[in-house]
PDB file of N, CA and C in Angstrom:
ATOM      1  N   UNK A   1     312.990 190.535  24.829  1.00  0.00           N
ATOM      2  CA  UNK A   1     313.313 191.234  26.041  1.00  0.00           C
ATOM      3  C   UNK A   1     314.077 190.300  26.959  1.00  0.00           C
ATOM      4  N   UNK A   2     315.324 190.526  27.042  1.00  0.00           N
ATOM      5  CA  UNK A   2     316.302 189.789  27.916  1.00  0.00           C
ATOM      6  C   UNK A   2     316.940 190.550  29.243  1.00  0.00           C
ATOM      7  N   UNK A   3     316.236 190.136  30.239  1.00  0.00           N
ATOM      8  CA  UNK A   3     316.568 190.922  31.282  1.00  0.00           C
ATOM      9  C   UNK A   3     317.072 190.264  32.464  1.00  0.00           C
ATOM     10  N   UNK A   4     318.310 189.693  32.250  1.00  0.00           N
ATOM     11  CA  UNK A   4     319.053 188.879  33.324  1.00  0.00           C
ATOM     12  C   UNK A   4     319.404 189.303  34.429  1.00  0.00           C
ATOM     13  N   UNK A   5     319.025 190.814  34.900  1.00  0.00           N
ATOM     14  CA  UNK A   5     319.059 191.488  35.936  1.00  0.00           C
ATOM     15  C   UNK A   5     318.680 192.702  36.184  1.00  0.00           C
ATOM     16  N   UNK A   6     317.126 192.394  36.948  1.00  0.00           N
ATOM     17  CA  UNK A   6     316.811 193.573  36.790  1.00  0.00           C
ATOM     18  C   UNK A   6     316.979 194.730  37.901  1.00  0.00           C
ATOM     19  N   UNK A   7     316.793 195.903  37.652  1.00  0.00           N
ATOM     20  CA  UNK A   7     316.614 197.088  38.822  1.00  0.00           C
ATOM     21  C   UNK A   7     316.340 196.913  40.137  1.00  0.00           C
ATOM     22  N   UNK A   8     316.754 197.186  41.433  1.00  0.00           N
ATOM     23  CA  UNK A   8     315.714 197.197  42.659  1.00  0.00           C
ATOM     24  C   UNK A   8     316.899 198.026  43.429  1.00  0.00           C
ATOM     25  N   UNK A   9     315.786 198.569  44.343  1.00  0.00           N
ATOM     26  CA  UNK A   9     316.287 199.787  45.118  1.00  0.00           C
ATOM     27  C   UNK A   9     315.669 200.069  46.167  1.00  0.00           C
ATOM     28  N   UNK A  10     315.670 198.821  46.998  1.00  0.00           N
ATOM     29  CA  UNK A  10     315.278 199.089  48.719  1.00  0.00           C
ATOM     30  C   UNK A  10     315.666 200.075  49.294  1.00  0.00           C
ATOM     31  N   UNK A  11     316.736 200.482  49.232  1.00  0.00           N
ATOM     32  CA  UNK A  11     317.565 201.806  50.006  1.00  0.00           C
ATOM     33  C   UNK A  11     317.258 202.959  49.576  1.00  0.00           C
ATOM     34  N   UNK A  12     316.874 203.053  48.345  1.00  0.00           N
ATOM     35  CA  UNK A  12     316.612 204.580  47.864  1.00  0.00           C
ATOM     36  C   UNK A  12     315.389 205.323  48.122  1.00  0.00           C
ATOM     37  N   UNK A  13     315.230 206.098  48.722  1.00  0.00           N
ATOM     38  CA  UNK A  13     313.722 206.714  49.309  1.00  0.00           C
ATOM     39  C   UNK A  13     313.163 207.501  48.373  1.00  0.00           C
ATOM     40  N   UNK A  14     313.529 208.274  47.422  1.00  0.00           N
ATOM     41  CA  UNK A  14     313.044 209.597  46.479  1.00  0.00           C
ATOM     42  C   UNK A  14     312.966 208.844  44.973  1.00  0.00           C
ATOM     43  N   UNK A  15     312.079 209.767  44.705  1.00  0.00           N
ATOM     44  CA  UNK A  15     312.060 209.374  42.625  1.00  0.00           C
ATOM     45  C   UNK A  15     313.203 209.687  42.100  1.00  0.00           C
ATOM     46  N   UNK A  16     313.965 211.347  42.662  1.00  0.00           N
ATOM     47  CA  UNK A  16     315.191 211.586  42.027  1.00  0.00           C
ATOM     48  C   UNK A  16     316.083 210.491  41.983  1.00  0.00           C
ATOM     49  N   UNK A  17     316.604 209.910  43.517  1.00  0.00           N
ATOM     50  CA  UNK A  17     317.626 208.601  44.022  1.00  0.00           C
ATOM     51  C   UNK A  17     317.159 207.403  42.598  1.00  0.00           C
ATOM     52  N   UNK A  18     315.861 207.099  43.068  1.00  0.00           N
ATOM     53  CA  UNK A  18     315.203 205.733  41.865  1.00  0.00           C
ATOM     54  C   UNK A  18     316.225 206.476  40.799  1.00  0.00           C
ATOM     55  N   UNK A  19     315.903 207.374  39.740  1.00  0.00           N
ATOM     56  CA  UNK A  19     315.598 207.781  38.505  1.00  0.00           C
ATOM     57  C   UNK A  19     317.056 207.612  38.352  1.00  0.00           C
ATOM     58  N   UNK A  20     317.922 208.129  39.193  1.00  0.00           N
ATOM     59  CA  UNK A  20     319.541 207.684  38.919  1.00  0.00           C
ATOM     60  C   UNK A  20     320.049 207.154  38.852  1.00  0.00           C
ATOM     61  N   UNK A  21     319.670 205.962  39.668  1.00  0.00           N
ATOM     62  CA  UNK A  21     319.841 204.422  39.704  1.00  0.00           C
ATOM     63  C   UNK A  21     319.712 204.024  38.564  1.00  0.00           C
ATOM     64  N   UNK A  22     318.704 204.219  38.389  1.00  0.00           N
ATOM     65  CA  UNK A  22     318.085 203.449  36.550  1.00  0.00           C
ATOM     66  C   UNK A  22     319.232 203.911  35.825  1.00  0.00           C
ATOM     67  N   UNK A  23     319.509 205.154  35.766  1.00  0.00           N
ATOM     68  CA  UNK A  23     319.912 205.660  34.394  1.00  0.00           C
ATOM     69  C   UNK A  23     321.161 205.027  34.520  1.00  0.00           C
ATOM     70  N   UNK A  24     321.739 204.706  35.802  1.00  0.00           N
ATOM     71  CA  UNK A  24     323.271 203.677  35.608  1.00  0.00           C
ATOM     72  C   UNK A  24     323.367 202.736  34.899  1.00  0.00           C
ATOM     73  N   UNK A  25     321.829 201.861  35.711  1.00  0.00           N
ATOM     74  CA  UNK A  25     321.680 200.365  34.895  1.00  0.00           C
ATOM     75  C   UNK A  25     321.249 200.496  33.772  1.00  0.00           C
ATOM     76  N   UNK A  26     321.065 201.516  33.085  1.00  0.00           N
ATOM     77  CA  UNK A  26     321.209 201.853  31.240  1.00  0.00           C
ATOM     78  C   UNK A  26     319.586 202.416  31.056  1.00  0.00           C
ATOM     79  N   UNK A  27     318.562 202.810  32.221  1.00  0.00           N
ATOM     80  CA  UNK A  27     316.868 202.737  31.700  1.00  0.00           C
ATOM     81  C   UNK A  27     317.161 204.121  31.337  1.00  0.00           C
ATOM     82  N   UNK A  28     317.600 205.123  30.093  1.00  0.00           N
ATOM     83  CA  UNK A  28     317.904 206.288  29.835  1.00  0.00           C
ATOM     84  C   UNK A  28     316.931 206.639  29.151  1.00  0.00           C
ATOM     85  N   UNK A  29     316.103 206.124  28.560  1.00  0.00           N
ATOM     86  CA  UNK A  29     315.185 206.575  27.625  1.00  0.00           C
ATOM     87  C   UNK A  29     313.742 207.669  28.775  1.00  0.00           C
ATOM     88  N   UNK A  30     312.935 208.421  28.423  1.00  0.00           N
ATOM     89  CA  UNK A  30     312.051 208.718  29.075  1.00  0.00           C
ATOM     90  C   UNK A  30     310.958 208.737  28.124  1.00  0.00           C
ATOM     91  N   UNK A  31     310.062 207.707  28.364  1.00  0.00           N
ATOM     92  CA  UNK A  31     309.391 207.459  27.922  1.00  0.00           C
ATOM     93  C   UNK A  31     307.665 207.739  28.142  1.00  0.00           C
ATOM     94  N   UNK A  32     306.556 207.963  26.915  1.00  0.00           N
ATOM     95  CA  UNK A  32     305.033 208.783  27.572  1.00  0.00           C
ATOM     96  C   UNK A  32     304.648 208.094  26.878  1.00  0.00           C
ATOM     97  N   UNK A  33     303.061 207.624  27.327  1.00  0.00           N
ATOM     98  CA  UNK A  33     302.445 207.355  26.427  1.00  0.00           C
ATOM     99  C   UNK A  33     301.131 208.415  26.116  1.00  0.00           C
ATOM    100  N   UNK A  34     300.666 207.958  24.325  1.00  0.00           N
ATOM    101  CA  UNK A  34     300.116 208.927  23.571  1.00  0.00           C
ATOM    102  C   UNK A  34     299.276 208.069  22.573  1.00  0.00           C
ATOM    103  N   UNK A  35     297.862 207.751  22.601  1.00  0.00           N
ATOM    104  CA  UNK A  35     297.031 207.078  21.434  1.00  0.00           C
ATOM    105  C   UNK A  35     297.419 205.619  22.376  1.00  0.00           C
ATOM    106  N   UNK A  36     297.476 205.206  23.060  1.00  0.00           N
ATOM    107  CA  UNK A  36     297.814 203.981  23.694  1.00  0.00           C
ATOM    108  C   UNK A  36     298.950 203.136  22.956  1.00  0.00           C
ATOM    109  N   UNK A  37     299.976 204.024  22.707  1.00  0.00           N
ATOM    110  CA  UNK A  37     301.317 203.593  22.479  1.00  0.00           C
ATOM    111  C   UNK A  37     302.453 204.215  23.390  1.00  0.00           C
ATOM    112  N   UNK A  38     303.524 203.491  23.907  1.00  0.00           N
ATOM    113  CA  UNK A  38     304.350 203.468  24.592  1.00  0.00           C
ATOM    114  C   UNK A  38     304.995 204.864  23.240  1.00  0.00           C
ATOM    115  N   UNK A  39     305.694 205.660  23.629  1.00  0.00           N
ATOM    116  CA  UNK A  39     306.269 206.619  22.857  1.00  0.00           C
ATOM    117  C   UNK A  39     307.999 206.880  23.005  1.00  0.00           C
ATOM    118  N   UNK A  40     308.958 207.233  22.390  1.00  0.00           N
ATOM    119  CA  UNK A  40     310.710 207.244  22.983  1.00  0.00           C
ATOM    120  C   UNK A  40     310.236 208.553  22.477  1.00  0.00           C
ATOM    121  N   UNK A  41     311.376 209.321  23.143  1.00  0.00           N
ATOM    122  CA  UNK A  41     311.458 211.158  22.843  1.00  0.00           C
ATOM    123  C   UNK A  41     311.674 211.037  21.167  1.00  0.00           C
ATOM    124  N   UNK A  42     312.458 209.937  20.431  1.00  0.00           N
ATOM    125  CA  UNK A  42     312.157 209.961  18.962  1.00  0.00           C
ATOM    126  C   UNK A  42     311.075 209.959  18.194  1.00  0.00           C
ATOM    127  N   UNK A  43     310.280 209.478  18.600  1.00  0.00           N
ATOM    128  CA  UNK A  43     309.014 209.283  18.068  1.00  0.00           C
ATOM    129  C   UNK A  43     308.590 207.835  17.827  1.00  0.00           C
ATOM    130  N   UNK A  44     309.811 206.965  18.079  1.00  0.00           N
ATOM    131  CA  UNK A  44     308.926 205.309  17.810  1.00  0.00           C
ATOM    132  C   UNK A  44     308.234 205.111  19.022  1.00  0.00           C
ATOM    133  N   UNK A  45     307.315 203.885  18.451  1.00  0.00           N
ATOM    134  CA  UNK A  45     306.305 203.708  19.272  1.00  0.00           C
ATOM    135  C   UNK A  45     305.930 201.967  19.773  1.00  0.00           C
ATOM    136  N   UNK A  46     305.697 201.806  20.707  1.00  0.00           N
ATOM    137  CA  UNK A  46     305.681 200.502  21.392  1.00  0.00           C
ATOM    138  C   UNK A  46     304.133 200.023  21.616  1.00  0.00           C
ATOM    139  N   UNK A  47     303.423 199.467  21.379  1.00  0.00           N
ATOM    140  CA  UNK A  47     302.313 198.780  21.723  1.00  0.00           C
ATOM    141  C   UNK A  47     302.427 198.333  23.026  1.00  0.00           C
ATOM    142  N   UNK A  48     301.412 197.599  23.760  1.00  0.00           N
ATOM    143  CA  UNK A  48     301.577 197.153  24.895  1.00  0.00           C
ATOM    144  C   UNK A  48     302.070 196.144  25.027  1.00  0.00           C
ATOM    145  N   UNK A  49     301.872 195.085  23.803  1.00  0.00           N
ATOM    146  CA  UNK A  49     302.448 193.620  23.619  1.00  0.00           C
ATOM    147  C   UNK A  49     303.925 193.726  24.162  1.00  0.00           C
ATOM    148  N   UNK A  50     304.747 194.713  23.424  1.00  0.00           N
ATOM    149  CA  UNK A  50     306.228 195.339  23.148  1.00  0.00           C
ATOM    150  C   UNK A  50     306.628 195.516  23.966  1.00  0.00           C
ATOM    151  N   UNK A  51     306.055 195.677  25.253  1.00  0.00           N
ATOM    152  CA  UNK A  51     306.541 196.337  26.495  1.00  0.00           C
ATOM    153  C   UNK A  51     306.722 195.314  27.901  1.00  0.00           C
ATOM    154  N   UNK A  52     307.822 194.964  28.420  1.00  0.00           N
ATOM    155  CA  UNK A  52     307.706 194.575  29.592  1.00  0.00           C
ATOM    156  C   UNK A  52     307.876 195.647  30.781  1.00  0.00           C
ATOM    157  N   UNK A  53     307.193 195.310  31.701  1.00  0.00           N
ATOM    158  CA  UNK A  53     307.856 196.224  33.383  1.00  0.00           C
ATOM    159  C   UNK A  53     308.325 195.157  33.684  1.00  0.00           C
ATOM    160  N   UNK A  54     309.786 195.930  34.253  1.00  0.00           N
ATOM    161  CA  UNK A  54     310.748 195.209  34.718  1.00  0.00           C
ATOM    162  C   UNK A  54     311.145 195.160  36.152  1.00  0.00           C
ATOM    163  N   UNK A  55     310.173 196.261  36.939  1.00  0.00           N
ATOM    164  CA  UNK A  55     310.152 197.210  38.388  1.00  0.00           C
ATOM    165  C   UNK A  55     309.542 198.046  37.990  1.00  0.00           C
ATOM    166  N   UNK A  56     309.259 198.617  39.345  1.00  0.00           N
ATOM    167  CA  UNK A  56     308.549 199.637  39.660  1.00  0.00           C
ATOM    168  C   UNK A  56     308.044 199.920  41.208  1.00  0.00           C
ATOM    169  N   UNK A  57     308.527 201.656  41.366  1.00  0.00           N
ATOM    170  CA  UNK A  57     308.400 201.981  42.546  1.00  0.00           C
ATOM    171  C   UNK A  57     307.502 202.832  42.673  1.00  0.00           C
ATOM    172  N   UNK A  58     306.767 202.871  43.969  1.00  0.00           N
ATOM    173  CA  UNK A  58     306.046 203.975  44.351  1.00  0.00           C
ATOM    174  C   UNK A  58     306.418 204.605  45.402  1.00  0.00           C
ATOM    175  N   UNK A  59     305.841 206.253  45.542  1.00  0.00           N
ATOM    176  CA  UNK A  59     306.367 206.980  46.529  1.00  0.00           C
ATOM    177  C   UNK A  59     305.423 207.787  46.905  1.00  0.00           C
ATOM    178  N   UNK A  60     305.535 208.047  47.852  1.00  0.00           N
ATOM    179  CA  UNK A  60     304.019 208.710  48.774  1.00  0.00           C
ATOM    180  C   UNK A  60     304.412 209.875  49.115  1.00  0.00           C
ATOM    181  N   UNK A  61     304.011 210.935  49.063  1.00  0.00           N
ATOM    182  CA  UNK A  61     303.801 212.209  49.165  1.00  0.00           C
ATOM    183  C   UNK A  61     304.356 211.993  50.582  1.00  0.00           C
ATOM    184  N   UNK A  62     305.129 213.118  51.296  1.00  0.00           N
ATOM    185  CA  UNK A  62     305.858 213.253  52.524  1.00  0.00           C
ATOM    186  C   UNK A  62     304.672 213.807  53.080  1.00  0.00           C
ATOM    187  N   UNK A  63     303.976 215.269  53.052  1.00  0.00           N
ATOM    188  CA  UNK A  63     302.827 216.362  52.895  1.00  0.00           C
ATOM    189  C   UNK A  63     301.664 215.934  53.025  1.00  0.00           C
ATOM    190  N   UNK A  64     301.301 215.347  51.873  1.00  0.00           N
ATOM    191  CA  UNK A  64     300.304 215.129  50.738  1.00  0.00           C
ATOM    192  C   UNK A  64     300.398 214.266  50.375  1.00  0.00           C
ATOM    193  N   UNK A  65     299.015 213.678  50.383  1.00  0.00           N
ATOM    194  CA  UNK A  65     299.011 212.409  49.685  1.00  0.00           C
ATOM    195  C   UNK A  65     298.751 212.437  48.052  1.00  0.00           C
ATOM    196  N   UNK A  66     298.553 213.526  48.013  1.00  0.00           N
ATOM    197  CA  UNK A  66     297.949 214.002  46.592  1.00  0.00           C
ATOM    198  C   UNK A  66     298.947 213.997  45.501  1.00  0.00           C
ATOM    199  N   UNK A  67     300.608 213.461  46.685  1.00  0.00           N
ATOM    200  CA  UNK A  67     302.085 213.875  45.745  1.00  0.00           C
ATOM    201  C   UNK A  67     302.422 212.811  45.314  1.00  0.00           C
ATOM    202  N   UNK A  68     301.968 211.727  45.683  1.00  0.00           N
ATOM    203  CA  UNK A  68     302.029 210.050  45.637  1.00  0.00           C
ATOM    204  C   UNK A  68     302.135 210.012  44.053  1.00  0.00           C
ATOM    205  N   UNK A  69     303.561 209.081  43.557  1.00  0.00           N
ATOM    206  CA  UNK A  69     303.943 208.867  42.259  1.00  0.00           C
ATOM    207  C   UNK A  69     304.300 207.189  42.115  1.00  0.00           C
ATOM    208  N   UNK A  70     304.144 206.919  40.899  1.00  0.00           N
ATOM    209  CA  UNK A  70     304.943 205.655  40.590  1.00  0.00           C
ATOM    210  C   UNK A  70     305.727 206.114  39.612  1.00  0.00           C
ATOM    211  N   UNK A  71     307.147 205.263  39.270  1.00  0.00           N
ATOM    212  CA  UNK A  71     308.119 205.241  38.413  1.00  0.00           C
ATOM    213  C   UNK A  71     307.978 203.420  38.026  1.00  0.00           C
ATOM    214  N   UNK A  72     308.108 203.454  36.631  1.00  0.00           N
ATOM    215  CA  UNK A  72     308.189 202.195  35.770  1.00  0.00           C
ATOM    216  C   UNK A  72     309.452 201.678  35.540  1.00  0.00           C
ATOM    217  N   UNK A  73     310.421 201.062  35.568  1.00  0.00           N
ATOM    218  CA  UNK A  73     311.462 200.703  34.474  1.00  0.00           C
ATOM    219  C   UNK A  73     311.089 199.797  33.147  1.00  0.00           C
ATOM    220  N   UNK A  74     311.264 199.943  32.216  1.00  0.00           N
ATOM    221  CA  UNK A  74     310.330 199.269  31.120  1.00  0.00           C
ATOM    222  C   UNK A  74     311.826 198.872  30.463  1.00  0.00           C
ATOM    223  N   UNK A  75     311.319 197.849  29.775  1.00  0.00           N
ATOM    224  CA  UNK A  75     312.356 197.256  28.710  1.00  0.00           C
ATOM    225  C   UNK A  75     311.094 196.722  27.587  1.00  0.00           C
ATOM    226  N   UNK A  76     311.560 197.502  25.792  1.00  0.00           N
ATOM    227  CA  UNK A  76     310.848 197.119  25.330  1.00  0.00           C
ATOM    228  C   UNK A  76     311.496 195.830  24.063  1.00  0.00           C
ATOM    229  N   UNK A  77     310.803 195.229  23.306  1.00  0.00           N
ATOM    230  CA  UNK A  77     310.743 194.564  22.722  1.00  0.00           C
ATOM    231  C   UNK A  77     312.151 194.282  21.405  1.00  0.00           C
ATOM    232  N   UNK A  78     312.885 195.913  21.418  1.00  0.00           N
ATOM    233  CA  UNK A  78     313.887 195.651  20.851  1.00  0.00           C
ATOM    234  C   UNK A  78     315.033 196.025  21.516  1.00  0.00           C
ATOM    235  N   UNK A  79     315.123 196.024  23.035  1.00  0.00           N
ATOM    236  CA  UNK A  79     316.018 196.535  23.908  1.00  0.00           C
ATOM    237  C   UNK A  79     315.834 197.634  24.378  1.00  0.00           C
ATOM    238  N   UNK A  80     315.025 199.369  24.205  1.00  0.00           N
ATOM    239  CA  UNK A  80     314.857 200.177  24.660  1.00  0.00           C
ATOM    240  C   UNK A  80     314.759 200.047  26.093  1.00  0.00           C
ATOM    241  N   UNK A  81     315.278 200.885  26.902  1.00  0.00           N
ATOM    242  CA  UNK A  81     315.060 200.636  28.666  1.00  0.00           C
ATOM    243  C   UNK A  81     314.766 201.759  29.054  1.00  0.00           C
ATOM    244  N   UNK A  82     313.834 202.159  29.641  1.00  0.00           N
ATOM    245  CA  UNK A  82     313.810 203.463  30.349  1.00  0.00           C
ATOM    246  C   UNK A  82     312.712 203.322  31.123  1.00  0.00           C
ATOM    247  N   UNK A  83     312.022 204.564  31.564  1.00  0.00           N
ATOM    248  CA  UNK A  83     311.501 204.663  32.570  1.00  0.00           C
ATOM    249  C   UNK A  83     310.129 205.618  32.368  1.00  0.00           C
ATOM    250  N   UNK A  84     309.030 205.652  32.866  1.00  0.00           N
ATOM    251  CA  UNK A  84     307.648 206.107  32.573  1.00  0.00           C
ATOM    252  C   UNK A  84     307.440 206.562  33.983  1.00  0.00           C
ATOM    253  N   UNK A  85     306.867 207.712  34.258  1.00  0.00           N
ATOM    254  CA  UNK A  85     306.594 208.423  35.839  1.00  0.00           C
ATOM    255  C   UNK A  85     305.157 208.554  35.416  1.00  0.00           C
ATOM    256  N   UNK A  86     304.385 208.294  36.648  1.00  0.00           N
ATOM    257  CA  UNK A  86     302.808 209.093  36.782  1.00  0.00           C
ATOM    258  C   UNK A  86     302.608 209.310  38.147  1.00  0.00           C
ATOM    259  N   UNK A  87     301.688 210.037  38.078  1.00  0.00           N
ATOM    260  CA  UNK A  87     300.911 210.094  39.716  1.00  0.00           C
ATOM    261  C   UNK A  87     300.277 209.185  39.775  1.00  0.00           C
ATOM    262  N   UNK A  88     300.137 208.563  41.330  1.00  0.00           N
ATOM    263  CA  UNK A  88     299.747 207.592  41.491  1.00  0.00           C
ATOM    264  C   UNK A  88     297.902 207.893  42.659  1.00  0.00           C
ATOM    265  N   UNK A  89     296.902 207.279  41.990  1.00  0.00           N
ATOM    266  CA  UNK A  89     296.024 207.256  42.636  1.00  0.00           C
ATOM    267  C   UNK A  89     294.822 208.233  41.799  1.00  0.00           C
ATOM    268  N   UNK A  90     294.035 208.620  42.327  1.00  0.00           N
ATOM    269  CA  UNK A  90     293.230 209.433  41.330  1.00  0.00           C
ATOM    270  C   UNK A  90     293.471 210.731  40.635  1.00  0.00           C
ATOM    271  N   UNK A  91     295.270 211.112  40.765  1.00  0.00           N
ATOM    272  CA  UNK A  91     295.733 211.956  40.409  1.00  0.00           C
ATOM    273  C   UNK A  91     296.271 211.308  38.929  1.00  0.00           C
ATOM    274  N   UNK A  92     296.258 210.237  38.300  1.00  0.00           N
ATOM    275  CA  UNK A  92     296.636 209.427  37.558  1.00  0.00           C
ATOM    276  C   UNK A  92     296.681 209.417  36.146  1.00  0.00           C
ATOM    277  N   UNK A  93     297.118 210.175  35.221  1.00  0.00           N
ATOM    278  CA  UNK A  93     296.665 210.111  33.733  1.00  0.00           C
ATOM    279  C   UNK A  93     296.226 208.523  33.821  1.00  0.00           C
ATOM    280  N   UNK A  94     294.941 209.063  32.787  1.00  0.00           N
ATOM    281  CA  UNK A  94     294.377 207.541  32.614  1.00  0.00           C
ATOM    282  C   UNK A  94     294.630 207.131  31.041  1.00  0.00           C
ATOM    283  N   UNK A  95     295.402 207.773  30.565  1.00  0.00           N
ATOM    284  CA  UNK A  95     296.062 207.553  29.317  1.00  0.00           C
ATOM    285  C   UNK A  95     296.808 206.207  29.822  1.00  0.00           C
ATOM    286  N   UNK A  96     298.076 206.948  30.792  1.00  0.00           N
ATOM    287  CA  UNK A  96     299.070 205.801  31.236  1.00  0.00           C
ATOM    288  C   UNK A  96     298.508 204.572  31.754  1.00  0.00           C
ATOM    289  N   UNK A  97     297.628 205.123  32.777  1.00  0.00           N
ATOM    290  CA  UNK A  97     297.242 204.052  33.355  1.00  0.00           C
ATOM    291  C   UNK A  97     296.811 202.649  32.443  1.00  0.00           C
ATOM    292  N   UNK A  98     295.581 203.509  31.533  1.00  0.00           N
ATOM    293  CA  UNK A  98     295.419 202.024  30.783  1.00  0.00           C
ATOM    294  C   UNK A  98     296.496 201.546  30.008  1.00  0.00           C
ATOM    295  N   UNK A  99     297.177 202.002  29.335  1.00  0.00           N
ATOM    296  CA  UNK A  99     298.393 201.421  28.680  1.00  0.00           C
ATOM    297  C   UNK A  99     298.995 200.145  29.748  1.00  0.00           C
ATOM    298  N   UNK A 100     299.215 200.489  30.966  1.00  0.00           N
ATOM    299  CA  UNK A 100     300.266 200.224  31.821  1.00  0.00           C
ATOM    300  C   UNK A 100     298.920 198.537  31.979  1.00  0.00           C
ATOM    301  N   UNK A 101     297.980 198.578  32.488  1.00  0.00           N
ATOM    302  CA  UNK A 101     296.650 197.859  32.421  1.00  0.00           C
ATOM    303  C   UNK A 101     297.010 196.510  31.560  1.00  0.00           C
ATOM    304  N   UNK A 102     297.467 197.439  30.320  1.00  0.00           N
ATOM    305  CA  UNK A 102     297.244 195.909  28.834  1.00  0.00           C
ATOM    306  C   UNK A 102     298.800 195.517  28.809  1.00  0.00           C
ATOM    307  N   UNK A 103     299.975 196.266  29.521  1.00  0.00           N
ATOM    308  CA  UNK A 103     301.151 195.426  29.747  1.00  0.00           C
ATOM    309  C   UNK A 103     300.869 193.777  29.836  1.00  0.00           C
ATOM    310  N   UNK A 104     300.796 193.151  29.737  1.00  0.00           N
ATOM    311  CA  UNK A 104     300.852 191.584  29.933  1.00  0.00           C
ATOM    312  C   UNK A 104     302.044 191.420  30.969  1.00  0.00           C
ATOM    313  N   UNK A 105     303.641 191.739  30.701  1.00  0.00           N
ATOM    314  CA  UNK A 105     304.748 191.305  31.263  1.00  0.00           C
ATOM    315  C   UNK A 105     304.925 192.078  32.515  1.00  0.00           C
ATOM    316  N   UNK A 106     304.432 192.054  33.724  1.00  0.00           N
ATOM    317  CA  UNK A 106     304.970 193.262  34.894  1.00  0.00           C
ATOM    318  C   UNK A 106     305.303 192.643  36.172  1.00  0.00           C
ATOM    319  N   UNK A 107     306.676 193.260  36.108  1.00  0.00           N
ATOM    320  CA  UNK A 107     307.550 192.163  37.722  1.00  0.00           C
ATOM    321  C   UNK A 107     307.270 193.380  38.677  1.00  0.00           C
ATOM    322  N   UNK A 108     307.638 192.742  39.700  1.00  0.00           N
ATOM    323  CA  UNK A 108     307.675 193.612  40.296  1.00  0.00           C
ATOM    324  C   UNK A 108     309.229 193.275  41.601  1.00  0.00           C
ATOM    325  N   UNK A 109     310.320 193.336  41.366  1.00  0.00           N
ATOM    326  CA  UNK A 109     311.564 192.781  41.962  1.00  0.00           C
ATOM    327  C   UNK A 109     311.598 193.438  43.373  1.00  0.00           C
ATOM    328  N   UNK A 110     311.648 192.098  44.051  1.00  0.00           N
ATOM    329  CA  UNK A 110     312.148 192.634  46.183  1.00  0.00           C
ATOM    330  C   UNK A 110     313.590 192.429  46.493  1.00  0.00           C
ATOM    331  N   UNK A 111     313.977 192.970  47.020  1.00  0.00           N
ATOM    332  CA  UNK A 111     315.737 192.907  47.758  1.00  0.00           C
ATOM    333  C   UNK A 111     315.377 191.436  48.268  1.00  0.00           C
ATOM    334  N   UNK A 112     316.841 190.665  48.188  1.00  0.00           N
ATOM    335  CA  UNK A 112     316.900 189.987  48.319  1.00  0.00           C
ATOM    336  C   UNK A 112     317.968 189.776  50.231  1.00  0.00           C
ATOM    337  N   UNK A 113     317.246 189.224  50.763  1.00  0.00           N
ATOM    338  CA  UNK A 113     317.670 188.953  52.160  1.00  0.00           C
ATOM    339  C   UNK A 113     319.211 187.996  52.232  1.00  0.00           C
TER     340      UNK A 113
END
């Protein structure tokens, strides 16, 4: 996983804004997890070892707090890049969650001043 530059998006307020961003900087894949494997819409599958977070944003319900999401950018182990969405908080698949848990590699990138 070679990631000489990763994602960040101080300016962007919405998941839609995030999610577009990514897909410029190439994170196109949309990725779920299933049996505690990272999954691509093909069907290969990533362990947690396999997986770095490369960023990741959260967003809080405008309303509701109940709307509160995170978005992942992931880069896995043979270049795959994309991106993993959940609700964030006790609205949370706990599928993802633990997956996301046994990540080992997770940045988390700030704008730089």
């Amino acid at each position: 996983m070679n990631t000489p530059m990763a994602p960040t998006a101080p300016y962007l307020k919405t998941l839609t804004e995030v999610h577009s961003k990514l897909l410029g900087d190439g994170y196109k894949e949309n990725f779920n997890v299933e049996d505690n494997l990272l999954k691509r819409s093909d069907g290969k599958s990533y362990k947690p070892e396999e997986v770095g977070i490369v960023n990741f944003f959260r967003f809080e319900g405008q309303t509701d707090p109940a709307d509160s999401s995170i978005m992942y950018a992931i880069e896995t182990n043979d270049g795959t890049k994309g991106t993993l969405v959940d609700a964030y908080g006790p609205d949370a698949d706990a599928d993802k969650t633990l997956f996301i848990m046994e990540v080992e590699k997770i940045e988390k990138k700030t704008a730089k001043k």
